[in-house]
Protein backbone atom coordinates (compact mmCIF):
# COMPACT_ATOMS: atom_id res chain seq x y z
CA UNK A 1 -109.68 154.40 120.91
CA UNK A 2 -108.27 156.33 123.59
CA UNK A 3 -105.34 158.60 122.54
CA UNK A 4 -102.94 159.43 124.81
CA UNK A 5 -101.75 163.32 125.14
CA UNK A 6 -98.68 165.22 124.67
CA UNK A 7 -98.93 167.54 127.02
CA UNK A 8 -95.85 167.21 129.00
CA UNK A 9 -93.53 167.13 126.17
CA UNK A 10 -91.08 170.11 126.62
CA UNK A 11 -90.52 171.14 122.99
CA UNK A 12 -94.34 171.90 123.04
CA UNK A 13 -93.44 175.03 124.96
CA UNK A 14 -90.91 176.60 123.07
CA UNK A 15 -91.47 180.04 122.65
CA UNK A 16 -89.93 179.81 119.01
CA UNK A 17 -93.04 177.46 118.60
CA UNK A 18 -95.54 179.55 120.22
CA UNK A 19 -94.99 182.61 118.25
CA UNK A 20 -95.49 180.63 115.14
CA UNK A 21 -98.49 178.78 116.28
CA UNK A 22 -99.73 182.28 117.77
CA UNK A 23 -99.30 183.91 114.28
CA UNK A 24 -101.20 181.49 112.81
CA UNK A 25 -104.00 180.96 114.82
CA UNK A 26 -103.39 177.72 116.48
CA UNK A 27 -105.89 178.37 119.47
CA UNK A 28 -108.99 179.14 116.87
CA UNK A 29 -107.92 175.67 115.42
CA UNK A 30 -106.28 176.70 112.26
CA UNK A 31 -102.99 175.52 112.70
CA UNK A 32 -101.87 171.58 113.98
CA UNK A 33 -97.88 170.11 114.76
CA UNK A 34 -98.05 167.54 112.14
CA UNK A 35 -96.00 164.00 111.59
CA UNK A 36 -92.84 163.68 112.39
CA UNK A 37 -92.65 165.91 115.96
CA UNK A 38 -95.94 163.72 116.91
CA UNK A 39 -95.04 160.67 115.67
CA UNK A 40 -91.24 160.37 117.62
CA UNK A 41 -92.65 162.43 120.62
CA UNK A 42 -95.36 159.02 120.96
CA UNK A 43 -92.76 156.46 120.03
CA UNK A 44 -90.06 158.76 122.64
CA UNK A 45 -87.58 159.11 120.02
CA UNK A 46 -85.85 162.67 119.24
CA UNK A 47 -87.96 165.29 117.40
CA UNK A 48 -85.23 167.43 115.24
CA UNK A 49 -87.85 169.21 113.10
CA UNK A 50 -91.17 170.58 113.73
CA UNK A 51 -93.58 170.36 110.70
CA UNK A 52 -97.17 172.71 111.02
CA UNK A 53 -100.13 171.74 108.83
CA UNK A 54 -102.55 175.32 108.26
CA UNK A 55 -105.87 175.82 106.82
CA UNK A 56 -104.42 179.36 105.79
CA UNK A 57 -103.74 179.43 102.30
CA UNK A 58 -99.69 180.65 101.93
CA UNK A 59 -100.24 183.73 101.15
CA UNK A 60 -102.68 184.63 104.41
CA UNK A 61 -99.45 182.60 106.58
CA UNK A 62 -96.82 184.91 104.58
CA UNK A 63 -99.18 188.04 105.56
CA UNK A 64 -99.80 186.66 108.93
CA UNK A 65 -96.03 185.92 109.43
CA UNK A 66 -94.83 189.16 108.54
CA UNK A 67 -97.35 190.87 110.25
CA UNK A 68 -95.77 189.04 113.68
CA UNK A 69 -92.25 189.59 112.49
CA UNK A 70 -91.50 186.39 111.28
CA UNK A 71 -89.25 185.61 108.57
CA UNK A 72 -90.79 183.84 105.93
CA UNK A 73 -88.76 181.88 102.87
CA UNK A 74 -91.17 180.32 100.06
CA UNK A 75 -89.58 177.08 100.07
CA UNK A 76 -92.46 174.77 98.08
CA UNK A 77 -94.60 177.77 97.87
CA UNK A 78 -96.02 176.42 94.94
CA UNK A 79 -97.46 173.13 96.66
CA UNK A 80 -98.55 175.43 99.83
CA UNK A 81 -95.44 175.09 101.60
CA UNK A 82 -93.25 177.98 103.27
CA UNK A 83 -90.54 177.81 106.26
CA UNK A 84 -90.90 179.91 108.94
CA UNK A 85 -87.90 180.90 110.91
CA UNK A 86 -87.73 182.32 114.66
CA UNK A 87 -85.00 182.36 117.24
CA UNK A 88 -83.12 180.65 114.38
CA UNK A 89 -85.54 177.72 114.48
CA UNK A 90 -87.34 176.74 111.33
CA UNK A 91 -90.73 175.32 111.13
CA UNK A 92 -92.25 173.74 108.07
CA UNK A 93 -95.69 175.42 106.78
CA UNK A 94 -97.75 173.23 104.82
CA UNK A 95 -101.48 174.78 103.94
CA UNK A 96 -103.96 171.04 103.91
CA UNK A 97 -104.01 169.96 100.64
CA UNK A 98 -106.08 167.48 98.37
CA UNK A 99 -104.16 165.65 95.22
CA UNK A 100 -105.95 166.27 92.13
CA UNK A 101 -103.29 164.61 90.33
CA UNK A 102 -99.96 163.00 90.92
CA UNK A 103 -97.10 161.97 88.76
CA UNK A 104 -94.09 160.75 90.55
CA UNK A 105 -92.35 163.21 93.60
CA UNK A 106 -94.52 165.91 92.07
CA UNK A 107 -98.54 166.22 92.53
CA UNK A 108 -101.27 168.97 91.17
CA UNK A 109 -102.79 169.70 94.64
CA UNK A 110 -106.30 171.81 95.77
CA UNK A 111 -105.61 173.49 99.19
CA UNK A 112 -108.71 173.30 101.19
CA UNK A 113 -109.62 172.94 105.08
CA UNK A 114 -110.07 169.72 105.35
CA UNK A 115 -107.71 167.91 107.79
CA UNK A 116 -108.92 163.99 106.75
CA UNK A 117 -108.59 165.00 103.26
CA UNK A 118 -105.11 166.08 104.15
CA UNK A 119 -104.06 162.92 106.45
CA UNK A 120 -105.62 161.12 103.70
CA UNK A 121 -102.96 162.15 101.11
CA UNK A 122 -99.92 161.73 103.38
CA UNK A 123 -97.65 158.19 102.82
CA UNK A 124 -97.58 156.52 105.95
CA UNK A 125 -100.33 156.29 108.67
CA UNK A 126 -97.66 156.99 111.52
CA UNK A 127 -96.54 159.60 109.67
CA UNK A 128 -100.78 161.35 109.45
CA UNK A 129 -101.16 162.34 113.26
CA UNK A 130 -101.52 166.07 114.33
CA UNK A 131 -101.45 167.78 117.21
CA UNK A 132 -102.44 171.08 119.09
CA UNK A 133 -100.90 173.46 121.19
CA UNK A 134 -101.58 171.46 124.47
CA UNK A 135 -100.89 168.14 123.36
CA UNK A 136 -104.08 167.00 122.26
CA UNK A 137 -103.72 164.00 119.42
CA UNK A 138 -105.70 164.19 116.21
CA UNK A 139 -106.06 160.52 114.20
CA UNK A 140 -107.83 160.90 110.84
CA UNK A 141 -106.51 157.86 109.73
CA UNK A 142 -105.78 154.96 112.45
CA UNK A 143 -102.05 155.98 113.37
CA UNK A 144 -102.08 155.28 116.78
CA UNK A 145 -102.92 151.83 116.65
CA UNK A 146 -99.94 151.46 114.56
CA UNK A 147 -97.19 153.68 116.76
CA UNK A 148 -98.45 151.28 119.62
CA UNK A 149 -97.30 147.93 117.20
CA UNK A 150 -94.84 149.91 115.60
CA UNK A 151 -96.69 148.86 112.55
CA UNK A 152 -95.34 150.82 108.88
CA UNK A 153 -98.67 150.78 106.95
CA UNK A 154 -99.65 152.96 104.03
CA UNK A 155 -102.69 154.69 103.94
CA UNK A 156 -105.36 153.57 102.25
CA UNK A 157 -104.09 151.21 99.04
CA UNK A 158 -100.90 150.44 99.32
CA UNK A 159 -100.37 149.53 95.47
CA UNK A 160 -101.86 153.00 94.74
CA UNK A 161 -99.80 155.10 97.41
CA UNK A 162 -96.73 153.33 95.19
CA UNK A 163 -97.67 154.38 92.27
CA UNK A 164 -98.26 157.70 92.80
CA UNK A 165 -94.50 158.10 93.69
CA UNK A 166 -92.45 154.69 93.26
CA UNK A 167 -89.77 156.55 95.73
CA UNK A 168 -92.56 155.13 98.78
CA UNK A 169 -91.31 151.26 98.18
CA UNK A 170 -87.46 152.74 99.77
CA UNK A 171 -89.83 155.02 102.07
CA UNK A 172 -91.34 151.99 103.36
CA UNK A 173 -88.47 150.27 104.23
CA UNK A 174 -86.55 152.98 105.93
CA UNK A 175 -89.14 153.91 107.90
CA UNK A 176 -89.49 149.95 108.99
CA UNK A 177 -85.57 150.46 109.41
CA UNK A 178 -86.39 153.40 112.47
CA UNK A 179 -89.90 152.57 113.29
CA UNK A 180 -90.94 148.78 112.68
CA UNK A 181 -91.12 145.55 114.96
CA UNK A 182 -91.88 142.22 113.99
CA UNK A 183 -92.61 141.49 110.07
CA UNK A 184 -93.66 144.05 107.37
CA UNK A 185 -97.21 144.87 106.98
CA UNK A 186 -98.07 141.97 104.71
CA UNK A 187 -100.11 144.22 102.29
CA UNK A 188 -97.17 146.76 102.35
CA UNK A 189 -94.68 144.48 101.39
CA UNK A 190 -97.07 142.60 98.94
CA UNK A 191 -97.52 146.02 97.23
CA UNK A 192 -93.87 147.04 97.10
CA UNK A 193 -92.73 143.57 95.50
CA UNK A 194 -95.78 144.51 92.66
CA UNK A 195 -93.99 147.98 91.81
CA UNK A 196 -90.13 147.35 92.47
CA UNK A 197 -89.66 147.82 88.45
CA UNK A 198 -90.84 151.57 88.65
CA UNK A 199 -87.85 152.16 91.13
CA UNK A 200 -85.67 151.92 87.63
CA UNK A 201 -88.04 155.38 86.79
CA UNK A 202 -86.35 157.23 89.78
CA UNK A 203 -83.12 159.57 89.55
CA UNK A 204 -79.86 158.08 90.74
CA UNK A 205 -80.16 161.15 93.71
CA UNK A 206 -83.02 160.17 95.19
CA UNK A 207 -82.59 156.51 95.71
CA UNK A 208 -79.37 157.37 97.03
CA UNK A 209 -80.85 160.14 99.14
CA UNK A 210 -83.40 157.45 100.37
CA UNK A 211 -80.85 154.70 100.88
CA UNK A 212 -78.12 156.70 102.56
CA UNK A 213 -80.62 157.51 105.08
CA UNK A 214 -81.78 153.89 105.69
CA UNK A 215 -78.52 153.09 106.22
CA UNK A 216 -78.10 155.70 108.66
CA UNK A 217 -80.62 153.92 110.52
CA UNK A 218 -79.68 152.48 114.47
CA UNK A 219 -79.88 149.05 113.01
CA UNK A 220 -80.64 148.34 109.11
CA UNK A 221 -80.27 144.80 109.25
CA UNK A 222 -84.06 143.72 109.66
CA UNK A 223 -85.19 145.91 106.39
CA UNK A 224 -82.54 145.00 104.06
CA UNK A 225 -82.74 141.75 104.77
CA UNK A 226 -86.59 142.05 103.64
CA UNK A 227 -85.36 144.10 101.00
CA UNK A 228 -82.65 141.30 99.77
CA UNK A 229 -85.38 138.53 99.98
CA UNK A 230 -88.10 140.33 98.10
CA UNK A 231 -85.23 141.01 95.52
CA UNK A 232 -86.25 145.01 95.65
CA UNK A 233 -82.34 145.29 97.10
CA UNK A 234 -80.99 143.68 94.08
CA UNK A 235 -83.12 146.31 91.91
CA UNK A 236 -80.98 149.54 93.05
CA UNK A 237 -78.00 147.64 94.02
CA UNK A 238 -77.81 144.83 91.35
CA UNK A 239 -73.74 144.30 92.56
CA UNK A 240 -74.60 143.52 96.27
CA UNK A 241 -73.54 140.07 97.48
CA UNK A 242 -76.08 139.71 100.11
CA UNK A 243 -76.58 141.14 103.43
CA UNK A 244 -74.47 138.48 105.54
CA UNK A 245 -71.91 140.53 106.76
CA UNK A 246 -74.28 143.51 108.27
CA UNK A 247 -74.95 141.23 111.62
CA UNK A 248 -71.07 141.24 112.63
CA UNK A 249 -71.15 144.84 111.34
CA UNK A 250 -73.70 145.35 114.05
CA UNK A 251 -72.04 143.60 116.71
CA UNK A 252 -68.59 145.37 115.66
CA UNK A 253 -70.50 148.96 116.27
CA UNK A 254 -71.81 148.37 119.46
CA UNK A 255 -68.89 146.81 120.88
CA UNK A 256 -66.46 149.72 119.76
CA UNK A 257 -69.00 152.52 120.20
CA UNK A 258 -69.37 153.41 116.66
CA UNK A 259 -72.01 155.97 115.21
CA UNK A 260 -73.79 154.42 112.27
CA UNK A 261 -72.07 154.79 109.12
CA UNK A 262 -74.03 154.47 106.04
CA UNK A 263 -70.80 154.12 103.71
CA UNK A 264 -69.08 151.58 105.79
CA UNK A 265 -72.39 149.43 105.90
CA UNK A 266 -72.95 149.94 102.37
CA UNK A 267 -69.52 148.52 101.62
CA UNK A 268 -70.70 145.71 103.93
CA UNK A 269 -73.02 144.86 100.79
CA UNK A 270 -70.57 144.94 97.92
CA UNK A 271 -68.21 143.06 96.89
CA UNK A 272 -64.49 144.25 96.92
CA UNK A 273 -63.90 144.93 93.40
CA UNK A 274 -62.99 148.19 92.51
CA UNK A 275 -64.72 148.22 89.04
CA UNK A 276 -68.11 147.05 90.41
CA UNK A 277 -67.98 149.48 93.03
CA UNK A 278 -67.07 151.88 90.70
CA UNK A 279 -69.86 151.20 88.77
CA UNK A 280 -72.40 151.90 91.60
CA UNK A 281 -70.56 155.21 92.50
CA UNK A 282 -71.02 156.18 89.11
CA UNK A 283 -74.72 155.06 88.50
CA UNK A 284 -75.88 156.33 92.39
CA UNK A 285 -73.81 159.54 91.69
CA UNK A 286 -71.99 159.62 94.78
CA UNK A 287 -70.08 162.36 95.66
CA UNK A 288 -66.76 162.98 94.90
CA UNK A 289 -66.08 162.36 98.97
CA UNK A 290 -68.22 159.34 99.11
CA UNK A 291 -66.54 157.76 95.68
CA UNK A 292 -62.88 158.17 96.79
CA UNK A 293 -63.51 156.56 99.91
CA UNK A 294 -65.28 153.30 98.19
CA UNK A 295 -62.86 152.81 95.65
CA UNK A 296 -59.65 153.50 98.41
CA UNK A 297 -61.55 150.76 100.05
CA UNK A 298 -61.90 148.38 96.88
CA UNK A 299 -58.26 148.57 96.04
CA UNK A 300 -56.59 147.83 99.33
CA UNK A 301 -56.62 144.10 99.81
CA UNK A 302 -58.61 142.47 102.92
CA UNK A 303 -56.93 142.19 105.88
CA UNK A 304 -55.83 139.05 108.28
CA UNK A 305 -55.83 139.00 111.94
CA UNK A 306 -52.12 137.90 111.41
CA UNK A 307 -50.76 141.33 110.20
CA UNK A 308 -48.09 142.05 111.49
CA UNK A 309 -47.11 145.65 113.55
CA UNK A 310 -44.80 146.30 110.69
CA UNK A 311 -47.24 145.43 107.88
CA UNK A 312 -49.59 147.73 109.21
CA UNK A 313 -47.99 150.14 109.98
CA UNK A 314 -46.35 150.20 106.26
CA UNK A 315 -50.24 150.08 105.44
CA UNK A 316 -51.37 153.00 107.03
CA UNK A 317 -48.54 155.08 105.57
CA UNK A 318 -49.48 153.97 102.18
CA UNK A 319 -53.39 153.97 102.28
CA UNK A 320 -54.08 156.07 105.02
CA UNK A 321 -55.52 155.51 108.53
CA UNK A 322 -59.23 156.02 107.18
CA UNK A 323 -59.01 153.12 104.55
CA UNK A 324 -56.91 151.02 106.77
CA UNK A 325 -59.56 151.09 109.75
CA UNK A 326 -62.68 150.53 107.03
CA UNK A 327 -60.74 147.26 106.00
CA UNK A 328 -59.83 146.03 109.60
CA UNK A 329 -63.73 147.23 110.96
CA UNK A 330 -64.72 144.92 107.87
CA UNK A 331 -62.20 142.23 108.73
CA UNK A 332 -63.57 142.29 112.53
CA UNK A 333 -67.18 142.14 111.27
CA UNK A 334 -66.50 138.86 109.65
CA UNK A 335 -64.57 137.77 112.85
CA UNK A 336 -67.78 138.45 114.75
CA UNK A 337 -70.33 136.88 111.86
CA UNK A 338 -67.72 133.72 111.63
CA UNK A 339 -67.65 133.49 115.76
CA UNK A 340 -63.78 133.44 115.83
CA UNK A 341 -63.07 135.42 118.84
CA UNK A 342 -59.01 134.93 118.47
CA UNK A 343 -59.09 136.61 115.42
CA UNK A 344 -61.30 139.06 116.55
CA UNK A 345 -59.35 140.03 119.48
CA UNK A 346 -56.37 140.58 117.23
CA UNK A 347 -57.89 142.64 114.65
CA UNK A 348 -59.61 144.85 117.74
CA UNK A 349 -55.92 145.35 118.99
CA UNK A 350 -55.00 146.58 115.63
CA UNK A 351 -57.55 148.98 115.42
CA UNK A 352 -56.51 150.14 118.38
CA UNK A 353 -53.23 150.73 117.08
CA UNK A 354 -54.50 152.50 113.67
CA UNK A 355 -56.13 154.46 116.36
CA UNK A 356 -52.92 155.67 117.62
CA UNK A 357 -50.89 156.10 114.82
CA UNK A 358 -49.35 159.32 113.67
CA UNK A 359 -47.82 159.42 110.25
CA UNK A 360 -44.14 159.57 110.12
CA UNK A 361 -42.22 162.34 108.37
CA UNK A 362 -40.17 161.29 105.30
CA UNK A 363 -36.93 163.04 106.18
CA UNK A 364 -35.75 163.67 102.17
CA UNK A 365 -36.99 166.63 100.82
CA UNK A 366 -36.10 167.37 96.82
CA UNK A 367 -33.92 170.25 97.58
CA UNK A 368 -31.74 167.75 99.41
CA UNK A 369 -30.98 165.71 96.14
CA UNK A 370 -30.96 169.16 94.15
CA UNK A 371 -28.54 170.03 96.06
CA UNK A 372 -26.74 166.76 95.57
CA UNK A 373 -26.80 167.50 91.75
CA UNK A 374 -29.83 166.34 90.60
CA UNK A 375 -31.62 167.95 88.22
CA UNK A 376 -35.88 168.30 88.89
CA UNK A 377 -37.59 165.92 86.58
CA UNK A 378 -38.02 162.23 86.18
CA UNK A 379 -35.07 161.11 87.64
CA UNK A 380 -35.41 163.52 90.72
CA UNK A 381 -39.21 161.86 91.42
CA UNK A 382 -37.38 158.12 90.65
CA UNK A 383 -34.96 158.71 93.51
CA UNK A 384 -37.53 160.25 96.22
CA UNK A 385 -39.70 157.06 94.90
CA UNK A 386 -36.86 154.80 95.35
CA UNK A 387 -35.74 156.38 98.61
CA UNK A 388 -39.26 156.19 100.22
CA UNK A 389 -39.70 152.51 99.85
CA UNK A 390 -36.16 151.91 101.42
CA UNK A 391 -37.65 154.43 104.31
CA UNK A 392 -40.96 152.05 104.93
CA UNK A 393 -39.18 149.16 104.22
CA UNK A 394 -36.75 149.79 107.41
CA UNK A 395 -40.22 150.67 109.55
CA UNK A 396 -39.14 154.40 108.79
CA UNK A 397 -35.95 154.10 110.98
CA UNK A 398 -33.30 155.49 108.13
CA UNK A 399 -32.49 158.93 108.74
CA UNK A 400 -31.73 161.31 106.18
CA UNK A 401 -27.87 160.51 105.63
CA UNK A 402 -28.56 156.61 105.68
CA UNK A 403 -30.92 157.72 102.95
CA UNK A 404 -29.08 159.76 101.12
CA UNK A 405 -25.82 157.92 101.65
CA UNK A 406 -27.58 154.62 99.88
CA UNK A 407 -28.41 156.42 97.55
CA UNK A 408 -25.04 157.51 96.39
CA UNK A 409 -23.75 154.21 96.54
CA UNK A 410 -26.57 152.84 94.21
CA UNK A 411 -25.64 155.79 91.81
């Protein structure tokens, strides 16, 4: 086959680049870009990071490095990998590697010359292309013919590849998420039903590392729906009701602009309850961030297209603008999924007004029932309670004496 070349891609000649490929002896064929930067530069995607594959052993790139004045930080030193920063740019420095033996993320590896050996270890065969300094493409293992398909194949057995790190089967389907068109690879997808139990073997942070980032995905819905119907979705997230609203959820992000959000489409998956969700925060080990914002989400009731201005707005004071707008995006997305455009265009306007909202100021402040003769303590926080529901209740229009002066007649 034919390969095309890179050669006209810009990030090729960064001088951050150059200096690292000079150190390391690119032009005497010792050092190769390496997945990622090759695969999205054919596909014409962004490249963010720039991974090198070396013949050097690490400690002839450290020497080599610091020789040029590069800084060098032993990040996987251990499995032949270092970062190499420039121009505050850092570059990935793995020396070609065999696996002698693996056992889950972690593998015993031989470092050797031997680029096939090396593309033959790697997950993915999009993810096993290299290339030089001037663009040329290297292909150990059949890549190209899948970047052209936009085909996510394993290398080699697929069944094997899985069990050498169960972590893959999630692999698989976020890089279908970014990269695939048309079905799964049938052997792929064959092979991931076969090991879905050994995702139970993996810690809660990396499937939720690995999910997160699928969900961060452009669109998600293709994968997880092949990940509800092979039942693998059900494995990690055994509280998910299905993937029916993520279509609408789509629809609702391109139509208001939205970046993708990998919490609000995971909430598109659950069901509103807080103790389930709480469970999965829990079990997934969400951050404390990431938690708070489910379970504010779980405990507001849904929202109708008939709100009111007044109930909102008493909304948003009491749950806040950010779990007000998850509810009405979720709201919309079942507008869009249900194909009822009036009550889509209603819950639209009322995002548009959450939009605009700025919270009012509750005009009572203790010291002005202190100095009424109220002592601090219960009864003190009773009456600001009290007083702040009459305050919503009006839509915020009592001032501080119509507050204060109902509250004297109550007491």
């Amino acid at each position: 086959m034919n390969l095309p070349s890179l050669a006209g891609v810009q990030w090729l000649k960064t001088p951050a680049l150059a200096s690292v490929l000079d150190a390391l002896g690119e032009a005497e064929g010792m050092t190769r870009i390496v997945g990622g930067a090759v695969r999205n530069a054919l596909l014409d995607v962004p490249v963010r990071d720039i991974d090198l594959a070396t013949k050097l052993a690490p400690d002839k790139v450290i020497a080599r490095c610091d020789t040029a004045g590069l800084k060098v930080v032993p990040t996987g030193i251990e499995h032949g990998t270092v970062t190499v920063i420039t121009q505050n740019t850092p570059f990935e420095v793995t020396t070609l590697r065999s696996d002698v033996e693996t056992f889950g993320r972690h593998a015993r590896v031989e470092f050797s010359d031997d680029w096939e050996a090396d593309a033959a270890r790697r997950d993915f065969t999009i993810n096993a292309l290299y290339c030089d300094r001037s663009g040329t493409i290297f292909d150990p293992v059949g890549g190209f013919a899948d970047i052209e398909t936009r085909t996510v194949r394993f290398i080699g057995d697929a069944g094997t590849r899985i069990t050498e790190d169960y972590l893959r089967i999630l692999r698989f389907f976020r890089f279908f998420a970014y990269y695939g068109h048309g079905r799964p690879d049938p052997d792929s997808i064959r092979a991931c039903v076969r090991g879905k139990d050994g995702l139970a073997q993996l810690s809660a942070e990396r499937v939720w590392m690995e999910l997160k980032q699928l969900l961060s995905a452009p669109d998600p819905t293709r994968a997880l729906l092949w990940m509800r119907t092979t039942d693998i979705l059900r494995q990690i997230i055994p509280e998910t009701v299905g993937t029916d609203l993520l279509p609408g959820l789509m629809a609702c992000e391109t139509d208001l602009t939205l970046a993708p959000d990998p919490l609000l489409r995971l909430l598109a998956l659950l069901p509103g309850e807080p103790e389930k969700i709480d469970d999965l925060a829990k079990r997934l080990r969400l951050s404390r961030r990431e938690r708070v914002r489910l379970t504010a989400f779980a405990e507001m009731p849904e929202l109708a297209a008939a709100l009111s201005d007044s109930e909102l707005s008493r909304l948003l004071y009491w749950h806040g603008a950010g779990t007000v707008r998850d509810r009405l995006i979720m709201a919309l997305a079942k507008a869009r999924g249900d194909d009822d455009g009036e009550a889509a265009a209603k819950l639209a306007r009322h995002l548009a007004q959450v939009d605009a909202w700025t919270p009012p100021v509750f005009p009572v402040a203790a010291k002005d029932l202190i100095a009424l003769g109220l002592e601090p303590g219960p009864a003190l926080g009773e009456a600001i309670k009290q007083l702040t529901d009459r305050w919503v209740e009006s839509d915020f229009a009592l001032s501080k004496n119509g507050l204060i002066a109902g509250l004297n007649k109550d007491s």
